[in-house]
Protein backbone atom coordinates (compact mmCIF):
# COMPACT_ATOMS: atom_id res chain seq x y z
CA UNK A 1 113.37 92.83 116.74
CA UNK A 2 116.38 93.84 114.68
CA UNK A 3 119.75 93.74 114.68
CA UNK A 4 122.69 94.63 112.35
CA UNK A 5 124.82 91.46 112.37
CA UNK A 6 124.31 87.72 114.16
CA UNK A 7 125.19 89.51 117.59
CA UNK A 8 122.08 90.71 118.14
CA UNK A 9 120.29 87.83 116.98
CA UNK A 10 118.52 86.41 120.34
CA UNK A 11 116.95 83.28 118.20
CA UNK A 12 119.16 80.25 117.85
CA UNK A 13 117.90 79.49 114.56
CA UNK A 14 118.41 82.76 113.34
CA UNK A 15 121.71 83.06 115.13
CA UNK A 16 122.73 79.36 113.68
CA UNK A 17 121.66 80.17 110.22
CA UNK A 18 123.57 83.50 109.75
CA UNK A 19 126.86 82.39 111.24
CA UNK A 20 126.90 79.09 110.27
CA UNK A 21 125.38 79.86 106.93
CA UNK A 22 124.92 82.81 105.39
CA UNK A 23 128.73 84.40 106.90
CA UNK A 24 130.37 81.28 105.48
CA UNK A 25 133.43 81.99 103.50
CA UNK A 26 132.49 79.97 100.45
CA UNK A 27 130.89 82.45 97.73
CA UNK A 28 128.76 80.96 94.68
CA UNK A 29 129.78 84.41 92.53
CA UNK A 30 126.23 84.99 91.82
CA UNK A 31 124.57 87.77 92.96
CA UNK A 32 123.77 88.68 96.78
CA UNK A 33 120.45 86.83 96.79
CA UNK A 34 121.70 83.73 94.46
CA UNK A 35 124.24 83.24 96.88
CA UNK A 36 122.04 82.84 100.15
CA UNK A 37 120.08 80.74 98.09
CA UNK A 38 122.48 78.45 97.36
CA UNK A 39 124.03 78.67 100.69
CA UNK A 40 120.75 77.53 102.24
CA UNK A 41 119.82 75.05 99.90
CA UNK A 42 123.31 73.49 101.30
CA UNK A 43 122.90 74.65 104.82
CA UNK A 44 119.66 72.87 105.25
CA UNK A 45 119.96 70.09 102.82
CA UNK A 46 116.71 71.23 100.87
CA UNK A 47 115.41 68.97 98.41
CA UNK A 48 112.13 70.54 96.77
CA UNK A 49 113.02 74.01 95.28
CA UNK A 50 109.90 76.32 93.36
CA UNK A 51 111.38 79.26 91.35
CA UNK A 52 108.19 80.65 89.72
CA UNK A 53 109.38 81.42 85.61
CA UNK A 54 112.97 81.80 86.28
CA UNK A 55 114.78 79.28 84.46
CA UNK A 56 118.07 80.53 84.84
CA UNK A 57 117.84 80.25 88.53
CA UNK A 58 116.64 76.87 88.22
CA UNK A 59 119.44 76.16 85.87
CA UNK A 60 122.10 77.70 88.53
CA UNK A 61 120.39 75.00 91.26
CA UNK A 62 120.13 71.63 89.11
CA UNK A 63 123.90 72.58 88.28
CA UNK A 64 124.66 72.48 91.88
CA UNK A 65 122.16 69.87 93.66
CA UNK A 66 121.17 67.24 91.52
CA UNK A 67 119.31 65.85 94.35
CA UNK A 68 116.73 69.02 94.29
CA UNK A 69 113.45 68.70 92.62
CA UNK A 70 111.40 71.46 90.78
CA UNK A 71 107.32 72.67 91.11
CA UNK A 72 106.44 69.42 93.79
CA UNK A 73 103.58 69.09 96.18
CA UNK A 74 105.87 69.71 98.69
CA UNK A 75 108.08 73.03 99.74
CA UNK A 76 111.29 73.31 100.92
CA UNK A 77 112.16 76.57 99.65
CA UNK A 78 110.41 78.94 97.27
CA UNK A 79 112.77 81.30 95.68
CA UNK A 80 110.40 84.35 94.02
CA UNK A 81 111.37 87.64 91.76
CA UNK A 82 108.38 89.05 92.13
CA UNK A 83 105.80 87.67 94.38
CA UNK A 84 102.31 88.43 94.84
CA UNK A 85 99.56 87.52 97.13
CA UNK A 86 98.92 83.98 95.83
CA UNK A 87 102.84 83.07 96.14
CA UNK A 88 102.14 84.27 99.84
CA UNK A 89 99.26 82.01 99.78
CA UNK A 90 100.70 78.75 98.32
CA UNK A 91 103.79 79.48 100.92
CA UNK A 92 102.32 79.67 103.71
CA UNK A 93 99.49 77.02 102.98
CA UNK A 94 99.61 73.79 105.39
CA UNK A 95 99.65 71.63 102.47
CA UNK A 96 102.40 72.59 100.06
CA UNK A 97 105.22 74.27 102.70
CA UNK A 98 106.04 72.96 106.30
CA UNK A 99 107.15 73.92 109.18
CA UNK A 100 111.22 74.65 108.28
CA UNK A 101 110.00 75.68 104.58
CA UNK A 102 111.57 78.60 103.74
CA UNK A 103 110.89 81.75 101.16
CA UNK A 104 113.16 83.96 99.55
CA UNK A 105 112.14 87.09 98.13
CA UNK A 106 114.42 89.10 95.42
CA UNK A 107 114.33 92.53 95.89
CA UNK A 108 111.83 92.95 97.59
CA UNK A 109 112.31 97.12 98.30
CA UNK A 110 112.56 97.06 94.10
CA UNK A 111 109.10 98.52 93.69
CA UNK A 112 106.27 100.19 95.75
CA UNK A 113 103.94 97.48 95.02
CA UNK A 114 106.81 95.19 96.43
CA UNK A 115 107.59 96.79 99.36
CA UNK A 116 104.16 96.41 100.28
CA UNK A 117 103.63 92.94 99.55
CA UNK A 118 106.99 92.66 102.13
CA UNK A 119 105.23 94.49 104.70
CA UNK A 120 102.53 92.34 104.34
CA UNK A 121 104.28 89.24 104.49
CA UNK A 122 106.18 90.38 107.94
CA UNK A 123 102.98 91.17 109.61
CA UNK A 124 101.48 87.34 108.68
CA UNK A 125 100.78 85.33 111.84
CA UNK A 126 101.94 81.99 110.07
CA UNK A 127 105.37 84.04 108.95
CA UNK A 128 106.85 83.21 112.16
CA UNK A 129 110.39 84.32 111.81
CA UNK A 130 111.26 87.15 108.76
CA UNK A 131 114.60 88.54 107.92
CA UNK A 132 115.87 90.97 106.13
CA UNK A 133 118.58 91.01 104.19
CA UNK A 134 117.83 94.73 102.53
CA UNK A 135 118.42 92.85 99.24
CA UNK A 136 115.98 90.48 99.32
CA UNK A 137 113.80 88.87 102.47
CA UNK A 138 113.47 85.29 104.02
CA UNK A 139 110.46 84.01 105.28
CA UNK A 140 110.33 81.15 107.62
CA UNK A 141 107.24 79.51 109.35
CA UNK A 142 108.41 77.23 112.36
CA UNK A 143 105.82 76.87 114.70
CA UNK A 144 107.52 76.01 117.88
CA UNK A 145 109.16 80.03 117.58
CA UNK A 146 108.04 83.63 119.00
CA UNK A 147 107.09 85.67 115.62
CA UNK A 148 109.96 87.78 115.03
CA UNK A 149 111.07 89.85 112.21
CA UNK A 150 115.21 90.45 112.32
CA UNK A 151 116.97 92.97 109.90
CA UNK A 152 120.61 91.84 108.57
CA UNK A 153 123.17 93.78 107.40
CA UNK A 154 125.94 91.55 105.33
């Protein structure tokens, strides 16, 4: 499936979470990817954050949401710079993520070895909805959806 903006989106979740999200007026002034970030921490009232060896990004979020926790048992949302096949792992193990836990991947066109790892990611059965952003990727695994992979311009 893809799409260029939320009127092709044929997923109410998707649909929901671009227009009443991510096309929100309010802007964080970070960078592309920051901002979703911080817009979906908001949008979906997420309380455990992991941001693997970033702490400037987890700096930016404890500034914002001083009700988010860092490096739990549990996922909300995993925010990664560069991600490899164990961060896919951990994501998108039953024990540590569930089923509205979301991933965000910076960049993730930035290298070939990253581009890859996206392609990867997309094709996982568990990776039940994927978007992408062009400037960085969201991964969500909600059980009760078709798989679908959605492209986004913004």
């Amino acid at each position: 499936m893809s799409a260029t903006n939320q009127h092709g989106v044929h997923s109410p979740f998707v649909f929901n979470y671009i227009t009443k999200c991510i096309y929100q007026n309010k802007v964080h002034k970070n960078s592309k990817t920051l901002d979703l970030l911080l817009k979906s921490i908001a949008y979906f009232n997420y309380k455990f954050i992991t941001v693997n060896n970033n702490p400037l990004v987890s700096e930016l979020i404890n500034k914002k949401f001083k009700q988010c926790e860092f490096d739990k048992n549990s996922i909300d949302l995993m925010y990664e710079n560069a991600p490899t096949i164990q961060v896919l792992e951990t994501f998108l193990s039953e024990d540590k993520a569930h089923n509205n836990s979301m991933l965000i991947i910076n960049d993730p066109y930035k290298t070939e070895h990253s581009s890859q790892l996206w392609k990867q990611i997309i094709k996982q059965e568990s990776a039940t909805v994927t978007i992408d952003f062009f400037y960085c990727g969201v991964v969500f695994k909600r059980k009760e959806q078709v798989k679908e992979h959605f492209k986004i311009r913004l």
